[in-house]
PDB file of N, CA and C in Angstrom:
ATOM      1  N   UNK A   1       0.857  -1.162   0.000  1.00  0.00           N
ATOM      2  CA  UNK A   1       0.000   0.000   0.000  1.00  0.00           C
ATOM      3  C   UNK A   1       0.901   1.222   0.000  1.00  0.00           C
ATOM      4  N   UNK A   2       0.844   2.364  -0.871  1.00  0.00           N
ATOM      5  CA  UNK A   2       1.539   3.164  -0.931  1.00  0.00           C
ATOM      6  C   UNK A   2       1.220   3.850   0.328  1.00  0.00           C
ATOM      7  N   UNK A   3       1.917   5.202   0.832  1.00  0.00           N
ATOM      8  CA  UNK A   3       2.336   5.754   1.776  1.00  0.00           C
ATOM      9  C   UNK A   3       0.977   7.232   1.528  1.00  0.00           C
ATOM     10  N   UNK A   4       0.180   7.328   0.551  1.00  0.00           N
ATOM     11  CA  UNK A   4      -1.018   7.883   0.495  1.00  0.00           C
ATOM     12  C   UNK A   4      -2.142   7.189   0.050  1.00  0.00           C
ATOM     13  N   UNK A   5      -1.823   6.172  -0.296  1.00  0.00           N
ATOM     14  CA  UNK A   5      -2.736   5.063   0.168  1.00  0.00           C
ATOM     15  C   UNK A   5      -3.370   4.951   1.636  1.00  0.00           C
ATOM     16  N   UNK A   6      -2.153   4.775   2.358  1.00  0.00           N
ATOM     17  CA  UNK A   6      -2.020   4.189   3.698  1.00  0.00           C
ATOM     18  C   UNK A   6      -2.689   5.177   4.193  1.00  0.00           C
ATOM     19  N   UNK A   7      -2.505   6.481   3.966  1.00  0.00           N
ATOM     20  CA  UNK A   7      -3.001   8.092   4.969  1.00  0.00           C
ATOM     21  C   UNK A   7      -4.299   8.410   4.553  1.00  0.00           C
ATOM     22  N   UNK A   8      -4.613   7.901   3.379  1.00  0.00           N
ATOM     23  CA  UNK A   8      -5.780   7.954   3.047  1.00  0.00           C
ATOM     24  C   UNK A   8      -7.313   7.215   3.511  1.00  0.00           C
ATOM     25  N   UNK A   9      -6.742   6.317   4.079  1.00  0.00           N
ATOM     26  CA  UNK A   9      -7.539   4.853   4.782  1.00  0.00           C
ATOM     27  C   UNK A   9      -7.707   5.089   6.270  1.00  0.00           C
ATOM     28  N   UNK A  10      -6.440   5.517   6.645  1.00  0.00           N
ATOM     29  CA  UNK A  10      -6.211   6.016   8.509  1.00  0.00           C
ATOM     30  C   UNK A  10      -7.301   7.229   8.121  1.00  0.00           C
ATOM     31  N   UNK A  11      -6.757   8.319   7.347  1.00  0.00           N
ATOM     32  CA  UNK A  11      -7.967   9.408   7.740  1.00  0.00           C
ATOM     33  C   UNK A  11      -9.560   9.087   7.678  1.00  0.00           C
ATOM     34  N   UNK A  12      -9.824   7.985   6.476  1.00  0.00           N
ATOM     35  CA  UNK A  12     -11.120   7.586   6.529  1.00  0.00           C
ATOM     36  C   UNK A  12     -11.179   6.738   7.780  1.00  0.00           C
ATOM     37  N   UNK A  13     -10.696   6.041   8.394  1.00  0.00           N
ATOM     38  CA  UNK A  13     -10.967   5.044   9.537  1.00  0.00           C
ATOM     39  C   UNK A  13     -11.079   6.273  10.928  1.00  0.00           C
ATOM     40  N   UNK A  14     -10.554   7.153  10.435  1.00  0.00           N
ATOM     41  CA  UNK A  14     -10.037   7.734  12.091  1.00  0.00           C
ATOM     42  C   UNK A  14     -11.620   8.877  11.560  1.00  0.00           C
ATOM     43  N   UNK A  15     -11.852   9.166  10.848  1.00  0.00           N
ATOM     44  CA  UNK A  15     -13.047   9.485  10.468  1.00  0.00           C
ATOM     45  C   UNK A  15     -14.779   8.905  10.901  1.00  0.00           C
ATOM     46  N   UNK A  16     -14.733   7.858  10.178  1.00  0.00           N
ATOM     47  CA  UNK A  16     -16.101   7.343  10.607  1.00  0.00           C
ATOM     48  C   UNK A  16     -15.698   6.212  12.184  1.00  0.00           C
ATOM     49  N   UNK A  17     -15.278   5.912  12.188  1.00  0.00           N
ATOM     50  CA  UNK A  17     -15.024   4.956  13.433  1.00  0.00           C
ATOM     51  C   UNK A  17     -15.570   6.101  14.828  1.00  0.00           C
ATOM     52  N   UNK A  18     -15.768   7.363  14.939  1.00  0.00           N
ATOM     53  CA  UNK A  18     -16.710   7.468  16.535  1.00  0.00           C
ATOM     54  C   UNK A  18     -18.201   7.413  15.776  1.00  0.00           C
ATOM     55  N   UNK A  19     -18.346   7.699  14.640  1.00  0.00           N
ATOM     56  CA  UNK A  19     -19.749   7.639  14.078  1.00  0.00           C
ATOM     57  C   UNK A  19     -19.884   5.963  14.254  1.00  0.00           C
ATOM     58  N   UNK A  20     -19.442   4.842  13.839  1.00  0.00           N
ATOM     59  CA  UNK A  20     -19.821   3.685  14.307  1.00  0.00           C
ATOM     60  C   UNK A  20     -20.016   3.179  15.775  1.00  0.00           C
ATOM     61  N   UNK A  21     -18.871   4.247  16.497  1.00  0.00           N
ATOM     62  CA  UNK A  21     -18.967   3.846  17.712  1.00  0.00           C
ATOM     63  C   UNK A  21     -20.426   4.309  18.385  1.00  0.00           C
ATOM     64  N   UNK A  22     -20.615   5.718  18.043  1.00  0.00           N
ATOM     65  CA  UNK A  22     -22.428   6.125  18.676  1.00  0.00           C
ATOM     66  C   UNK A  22     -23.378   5.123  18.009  1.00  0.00           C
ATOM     67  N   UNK A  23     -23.020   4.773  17.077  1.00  0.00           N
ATOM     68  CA  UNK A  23     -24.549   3.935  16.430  1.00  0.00           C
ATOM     69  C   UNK A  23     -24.082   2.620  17.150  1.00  0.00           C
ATOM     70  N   UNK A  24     -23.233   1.916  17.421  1.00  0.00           N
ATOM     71  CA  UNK A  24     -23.023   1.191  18.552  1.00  0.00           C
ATOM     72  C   UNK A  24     -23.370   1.208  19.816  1.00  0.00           C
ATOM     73  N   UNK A  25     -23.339   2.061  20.317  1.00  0.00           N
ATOM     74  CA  UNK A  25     -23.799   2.818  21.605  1.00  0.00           C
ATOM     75  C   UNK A  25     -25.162   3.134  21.800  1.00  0.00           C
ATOM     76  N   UNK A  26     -26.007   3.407  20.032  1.00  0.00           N
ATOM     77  CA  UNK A  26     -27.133   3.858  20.706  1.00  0.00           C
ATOM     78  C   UNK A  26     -28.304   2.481  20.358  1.00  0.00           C
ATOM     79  N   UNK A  27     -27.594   1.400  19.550  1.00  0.00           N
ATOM     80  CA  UNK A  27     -28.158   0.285  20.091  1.00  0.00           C
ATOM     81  C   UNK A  27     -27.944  -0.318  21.590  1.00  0.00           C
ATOM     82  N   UNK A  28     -26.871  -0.149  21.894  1.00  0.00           N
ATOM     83  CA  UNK A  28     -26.736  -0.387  23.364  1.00  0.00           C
ATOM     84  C   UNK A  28     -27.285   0.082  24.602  1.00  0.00           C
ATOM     85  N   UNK A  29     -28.419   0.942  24.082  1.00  0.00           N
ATOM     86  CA  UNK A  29     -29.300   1.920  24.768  1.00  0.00           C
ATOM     87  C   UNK A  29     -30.258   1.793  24.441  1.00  0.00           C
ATOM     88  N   UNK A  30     -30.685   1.309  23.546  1.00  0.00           N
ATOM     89  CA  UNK A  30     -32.166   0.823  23.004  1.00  0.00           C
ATOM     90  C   UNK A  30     -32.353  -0.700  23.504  1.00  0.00           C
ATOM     91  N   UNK A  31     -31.107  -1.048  23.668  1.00  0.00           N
ATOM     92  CA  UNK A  31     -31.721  -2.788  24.022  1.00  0.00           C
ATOM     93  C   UNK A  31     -31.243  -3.658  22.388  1.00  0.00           C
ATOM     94  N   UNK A  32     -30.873  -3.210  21.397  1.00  0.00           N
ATOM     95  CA  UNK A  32     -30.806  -3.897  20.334  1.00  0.00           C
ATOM     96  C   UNK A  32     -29.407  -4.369  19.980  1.00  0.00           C
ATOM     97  N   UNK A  33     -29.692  -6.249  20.995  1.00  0.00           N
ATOM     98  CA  UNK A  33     -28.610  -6.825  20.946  1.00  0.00           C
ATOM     99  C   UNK A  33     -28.018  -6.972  19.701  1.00  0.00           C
ATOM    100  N   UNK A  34     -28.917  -7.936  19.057  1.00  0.00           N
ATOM    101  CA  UNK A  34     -28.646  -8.289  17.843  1.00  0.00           C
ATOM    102  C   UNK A  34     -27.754  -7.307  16.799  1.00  0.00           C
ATOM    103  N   UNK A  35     -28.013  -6.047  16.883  1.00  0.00           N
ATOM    104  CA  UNK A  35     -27.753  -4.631  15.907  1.00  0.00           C
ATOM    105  C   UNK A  35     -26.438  -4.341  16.397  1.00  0.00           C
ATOM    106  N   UNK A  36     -26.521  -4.425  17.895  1.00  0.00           N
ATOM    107  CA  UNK A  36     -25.234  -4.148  18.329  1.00  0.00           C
ATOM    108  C   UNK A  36     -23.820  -5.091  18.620  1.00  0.00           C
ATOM    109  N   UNK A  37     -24.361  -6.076  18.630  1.00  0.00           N
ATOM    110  CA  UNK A  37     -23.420  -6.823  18.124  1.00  0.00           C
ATOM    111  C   UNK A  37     -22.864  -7.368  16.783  1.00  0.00           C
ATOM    112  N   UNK A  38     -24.307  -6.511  15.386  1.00  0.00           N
ATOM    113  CA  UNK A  38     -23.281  -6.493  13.749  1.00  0.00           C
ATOM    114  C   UNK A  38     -22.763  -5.737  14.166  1.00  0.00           C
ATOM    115  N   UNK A  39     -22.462  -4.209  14.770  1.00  0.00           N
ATOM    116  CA  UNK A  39     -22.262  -3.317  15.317  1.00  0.00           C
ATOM    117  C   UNK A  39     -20.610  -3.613  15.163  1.00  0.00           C
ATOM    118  N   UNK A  40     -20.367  -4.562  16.554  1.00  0.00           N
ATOM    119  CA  UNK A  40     -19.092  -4.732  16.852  1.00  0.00           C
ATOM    120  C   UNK A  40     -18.290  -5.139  16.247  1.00  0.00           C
ATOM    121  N   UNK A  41     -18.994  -6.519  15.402  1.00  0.00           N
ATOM    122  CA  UNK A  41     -18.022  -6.981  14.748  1.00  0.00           C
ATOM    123  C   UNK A  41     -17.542  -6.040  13.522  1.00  0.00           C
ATOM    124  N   UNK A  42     -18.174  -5.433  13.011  1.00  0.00           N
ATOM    125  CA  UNK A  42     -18.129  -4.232  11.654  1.00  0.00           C
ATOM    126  C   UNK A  42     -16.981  -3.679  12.448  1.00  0.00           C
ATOM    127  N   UNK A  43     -17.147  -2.994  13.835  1.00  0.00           N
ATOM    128  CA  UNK A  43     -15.792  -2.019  14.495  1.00  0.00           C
ATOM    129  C   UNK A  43     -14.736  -2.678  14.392  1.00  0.00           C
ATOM    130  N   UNK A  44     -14.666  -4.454  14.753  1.00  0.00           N
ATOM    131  CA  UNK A  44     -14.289  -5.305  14.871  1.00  0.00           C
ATOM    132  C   UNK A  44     -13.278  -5.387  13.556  1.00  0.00           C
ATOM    133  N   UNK A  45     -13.952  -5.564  12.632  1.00  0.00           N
ATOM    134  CA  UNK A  45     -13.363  -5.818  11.224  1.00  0.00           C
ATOM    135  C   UNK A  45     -12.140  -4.730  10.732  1.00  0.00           C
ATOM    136  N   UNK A  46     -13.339  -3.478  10.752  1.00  0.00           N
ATOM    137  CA  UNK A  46     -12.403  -2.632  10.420  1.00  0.00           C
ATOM    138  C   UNK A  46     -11.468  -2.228  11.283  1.00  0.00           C
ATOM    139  N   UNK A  47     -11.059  -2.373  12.697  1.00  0.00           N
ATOM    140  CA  UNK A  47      -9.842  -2.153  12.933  1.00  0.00           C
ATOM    141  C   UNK A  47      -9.330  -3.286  13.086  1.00  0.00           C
ATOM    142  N   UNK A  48      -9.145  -4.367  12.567  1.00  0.00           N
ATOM    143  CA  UNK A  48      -8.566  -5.331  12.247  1.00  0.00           C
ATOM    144  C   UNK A  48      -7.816  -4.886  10.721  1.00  0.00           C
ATOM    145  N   UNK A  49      -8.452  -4.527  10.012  1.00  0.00           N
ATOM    146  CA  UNK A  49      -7.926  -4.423   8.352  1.00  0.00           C
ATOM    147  C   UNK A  49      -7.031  -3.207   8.945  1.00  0.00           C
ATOM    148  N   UNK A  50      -7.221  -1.828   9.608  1.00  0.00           N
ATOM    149  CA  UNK A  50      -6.357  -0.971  10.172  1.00  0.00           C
ATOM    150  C   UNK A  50      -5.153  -1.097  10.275  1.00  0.00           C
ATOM    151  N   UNK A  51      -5.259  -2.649  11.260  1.00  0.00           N
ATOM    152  CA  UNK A  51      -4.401  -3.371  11.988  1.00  0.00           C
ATOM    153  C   UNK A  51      -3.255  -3.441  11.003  1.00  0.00           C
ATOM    154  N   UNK A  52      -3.543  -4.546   9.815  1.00  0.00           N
ATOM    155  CA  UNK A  52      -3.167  -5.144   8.887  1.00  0.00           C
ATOM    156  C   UNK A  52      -2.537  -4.251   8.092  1.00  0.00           C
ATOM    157  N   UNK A  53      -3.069  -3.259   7.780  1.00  0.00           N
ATOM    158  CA  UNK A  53      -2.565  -2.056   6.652  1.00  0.00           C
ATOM    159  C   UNK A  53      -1.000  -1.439   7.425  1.00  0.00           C
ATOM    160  N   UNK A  54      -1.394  -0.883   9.155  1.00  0.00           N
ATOM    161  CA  UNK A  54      -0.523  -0.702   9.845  1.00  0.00           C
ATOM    162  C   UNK A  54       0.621  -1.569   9.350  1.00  0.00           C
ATOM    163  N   UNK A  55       0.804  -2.681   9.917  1.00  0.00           N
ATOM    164  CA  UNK A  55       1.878  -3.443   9.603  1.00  0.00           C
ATOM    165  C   UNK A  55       2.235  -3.438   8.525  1.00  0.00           C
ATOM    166  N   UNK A  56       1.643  -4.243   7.502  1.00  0.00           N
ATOM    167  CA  UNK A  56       1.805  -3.995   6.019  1.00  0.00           C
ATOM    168  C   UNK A  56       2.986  -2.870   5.575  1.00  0.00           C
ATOM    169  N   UNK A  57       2.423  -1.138   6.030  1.00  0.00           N
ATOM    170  CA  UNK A  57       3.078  -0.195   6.242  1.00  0.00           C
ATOM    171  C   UNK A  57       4.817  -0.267   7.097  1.00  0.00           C
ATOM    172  N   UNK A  58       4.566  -1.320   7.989  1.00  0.00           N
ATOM    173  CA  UNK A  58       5.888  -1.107   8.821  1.00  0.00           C
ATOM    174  C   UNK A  58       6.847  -1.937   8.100  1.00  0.00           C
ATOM    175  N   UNK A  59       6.337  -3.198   7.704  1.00  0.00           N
ATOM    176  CA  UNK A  59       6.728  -4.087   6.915  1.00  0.00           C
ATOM    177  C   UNK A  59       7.625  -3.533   5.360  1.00  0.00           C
ATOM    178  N   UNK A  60       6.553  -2.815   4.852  1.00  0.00           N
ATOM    179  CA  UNK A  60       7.094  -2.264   3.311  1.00  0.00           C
ATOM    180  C   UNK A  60       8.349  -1.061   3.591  1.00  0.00           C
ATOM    181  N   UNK A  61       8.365  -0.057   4.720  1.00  0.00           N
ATOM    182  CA  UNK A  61       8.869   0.408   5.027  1.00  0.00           C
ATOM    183  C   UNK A  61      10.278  -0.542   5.491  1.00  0.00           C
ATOM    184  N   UNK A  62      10.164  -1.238   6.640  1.00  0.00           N
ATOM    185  CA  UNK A  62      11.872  -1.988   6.763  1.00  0.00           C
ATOM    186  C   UNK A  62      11.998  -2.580   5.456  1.00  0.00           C
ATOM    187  N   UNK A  63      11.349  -3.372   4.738  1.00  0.00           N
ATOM    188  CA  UNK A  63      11.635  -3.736   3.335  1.00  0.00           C
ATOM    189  C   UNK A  63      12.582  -2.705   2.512  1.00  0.00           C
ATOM    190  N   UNK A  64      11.828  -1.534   2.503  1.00  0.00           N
ATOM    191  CA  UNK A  64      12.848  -0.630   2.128  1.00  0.00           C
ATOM    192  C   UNK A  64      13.910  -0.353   2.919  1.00  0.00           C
ATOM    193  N   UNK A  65      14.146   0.014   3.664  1.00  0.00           N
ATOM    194  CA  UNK A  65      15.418   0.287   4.938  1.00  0.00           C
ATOM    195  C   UNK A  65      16.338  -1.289   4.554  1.00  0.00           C
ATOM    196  N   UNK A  66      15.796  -2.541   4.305  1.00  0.00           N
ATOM    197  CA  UNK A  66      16.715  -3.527   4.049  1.00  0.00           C
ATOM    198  C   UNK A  66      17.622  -2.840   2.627  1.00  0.00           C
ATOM    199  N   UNK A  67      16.545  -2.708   1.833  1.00  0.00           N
ATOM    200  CA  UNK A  67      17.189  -2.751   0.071  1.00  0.00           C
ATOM    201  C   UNK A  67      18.060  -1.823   0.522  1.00  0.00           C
ATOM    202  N   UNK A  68      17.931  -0.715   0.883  1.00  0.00           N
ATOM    203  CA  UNK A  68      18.969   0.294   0.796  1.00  0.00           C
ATOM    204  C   UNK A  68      19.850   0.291   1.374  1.00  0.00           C
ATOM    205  N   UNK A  69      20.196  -0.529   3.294  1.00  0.00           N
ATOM    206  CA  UNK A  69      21.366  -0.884   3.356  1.00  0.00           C
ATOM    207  C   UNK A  69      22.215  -1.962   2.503  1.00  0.00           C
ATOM    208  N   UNK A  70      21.009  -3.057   1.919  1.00  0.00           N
ATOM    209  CA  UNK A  70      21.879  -3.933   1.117  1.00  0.00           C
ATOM    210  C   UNK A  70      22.667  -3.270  -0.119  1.00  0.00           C
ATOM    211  N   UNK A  71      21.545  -2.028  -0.550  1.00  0.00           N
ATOM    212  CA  UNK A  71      22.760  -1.413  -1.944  1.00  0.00           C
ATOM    213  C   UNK A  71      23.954  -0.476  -1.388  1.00  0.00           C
ATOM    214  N   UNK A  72      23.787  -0.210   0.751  1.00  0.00           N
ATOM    215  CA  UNK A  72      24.154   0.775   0.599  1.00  0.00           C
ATOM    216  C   UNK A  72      25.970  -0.486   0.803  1.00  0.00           C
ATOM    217  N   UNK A  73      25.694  -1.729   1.525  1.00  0.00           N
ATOM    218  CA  UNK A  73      26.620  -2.661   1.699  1.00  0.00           C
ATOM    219  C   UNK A  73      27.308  -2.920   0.220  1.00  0.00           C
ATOM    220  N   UNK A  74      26.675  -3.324  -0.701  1.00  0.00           N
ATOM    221  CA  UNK A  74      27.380  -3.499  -2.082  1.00  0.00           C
ATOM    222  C   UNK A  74      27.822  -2.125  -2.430  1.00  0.00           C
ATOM    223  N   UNK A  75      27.924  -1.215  -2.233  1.00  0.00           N
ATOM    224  CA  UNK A  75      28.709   0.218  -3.050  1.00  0.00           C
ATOM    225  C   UNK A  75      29.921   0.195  -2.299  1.00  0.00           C
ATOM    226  N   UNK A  76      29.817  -0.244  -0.818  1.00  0.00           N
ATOM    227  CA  UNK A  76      30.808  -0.260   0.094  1.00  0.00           C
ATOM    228  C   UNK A  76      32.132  -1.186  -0.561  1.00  0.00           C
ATOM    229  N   UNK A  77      31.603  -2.157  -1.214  1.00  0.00           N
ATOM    230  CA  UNK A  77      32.329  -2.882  -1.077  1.00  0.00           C
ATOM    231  C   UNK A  77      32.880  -3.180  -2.545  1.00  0.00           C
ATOM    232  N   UNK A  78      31.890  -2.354  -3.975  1.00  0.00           N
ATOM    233  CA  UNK A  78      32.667  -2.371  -4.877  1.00  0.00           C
ATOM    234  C   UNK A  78      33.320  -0.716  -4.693  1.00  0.00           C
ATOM    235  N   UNK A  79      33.482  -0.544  -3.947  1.00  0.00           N
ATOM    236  CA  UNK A  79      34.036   1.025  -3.535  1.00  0.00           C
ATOM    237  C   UNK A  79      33.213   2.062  -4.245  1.00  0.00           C
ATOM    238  N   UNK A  80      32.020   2.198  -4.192  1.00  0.00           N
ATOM    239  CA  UNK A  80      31.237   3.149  -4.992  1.00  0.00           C
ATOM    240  C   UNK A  80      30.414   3.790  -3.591  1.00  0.00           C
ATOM    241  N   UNK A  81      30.298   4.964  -4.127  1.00  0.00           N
ATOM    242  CA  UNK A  81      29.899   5.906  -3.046  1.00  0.00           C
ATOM    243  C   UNK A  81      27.877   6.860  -3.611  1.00  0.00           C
TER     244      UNK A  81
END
């Protein structure tokens, strides 16, 4: 996931996620188990995929930090700067 990919998804998640959380809440005040527990798992889901993207992100990132010490190790060593 690119790096505005990634900011693009956090701002939508960090966005609607208290709006899921009140409609969560206001089944939880009405009595509507059932609703509120698709409720959770939906909160459930999506910060799970959050989760996933997060890492993903940390992941692609040291991925890069590897390649570039590995090219920065081979310049070292055919003496290229």
């Amino acid at each position: 996931m690119s790096e505005e990919n990634y900011e693009y998804a956090s701002d939508m998640i960090d966005d609607i996620m208290p709006e899921l959380q009140t409609i969560r809440d206001l089944y939880a005040k009405t009595g509507d188990i059932s609703k509120q527990v698709k409720m959770d798992e939906k909160i459930g889901k999506i910060k799970n995929l959050y989760k996933q993207s997060k890492s993903q992100k940390a992941a692609d990132h040291k991925a890069v930090q590897s390649k570039e010490e590995i090219q920065t190790q081979i310049n070292s060593i055919l003496g290229l700067k």
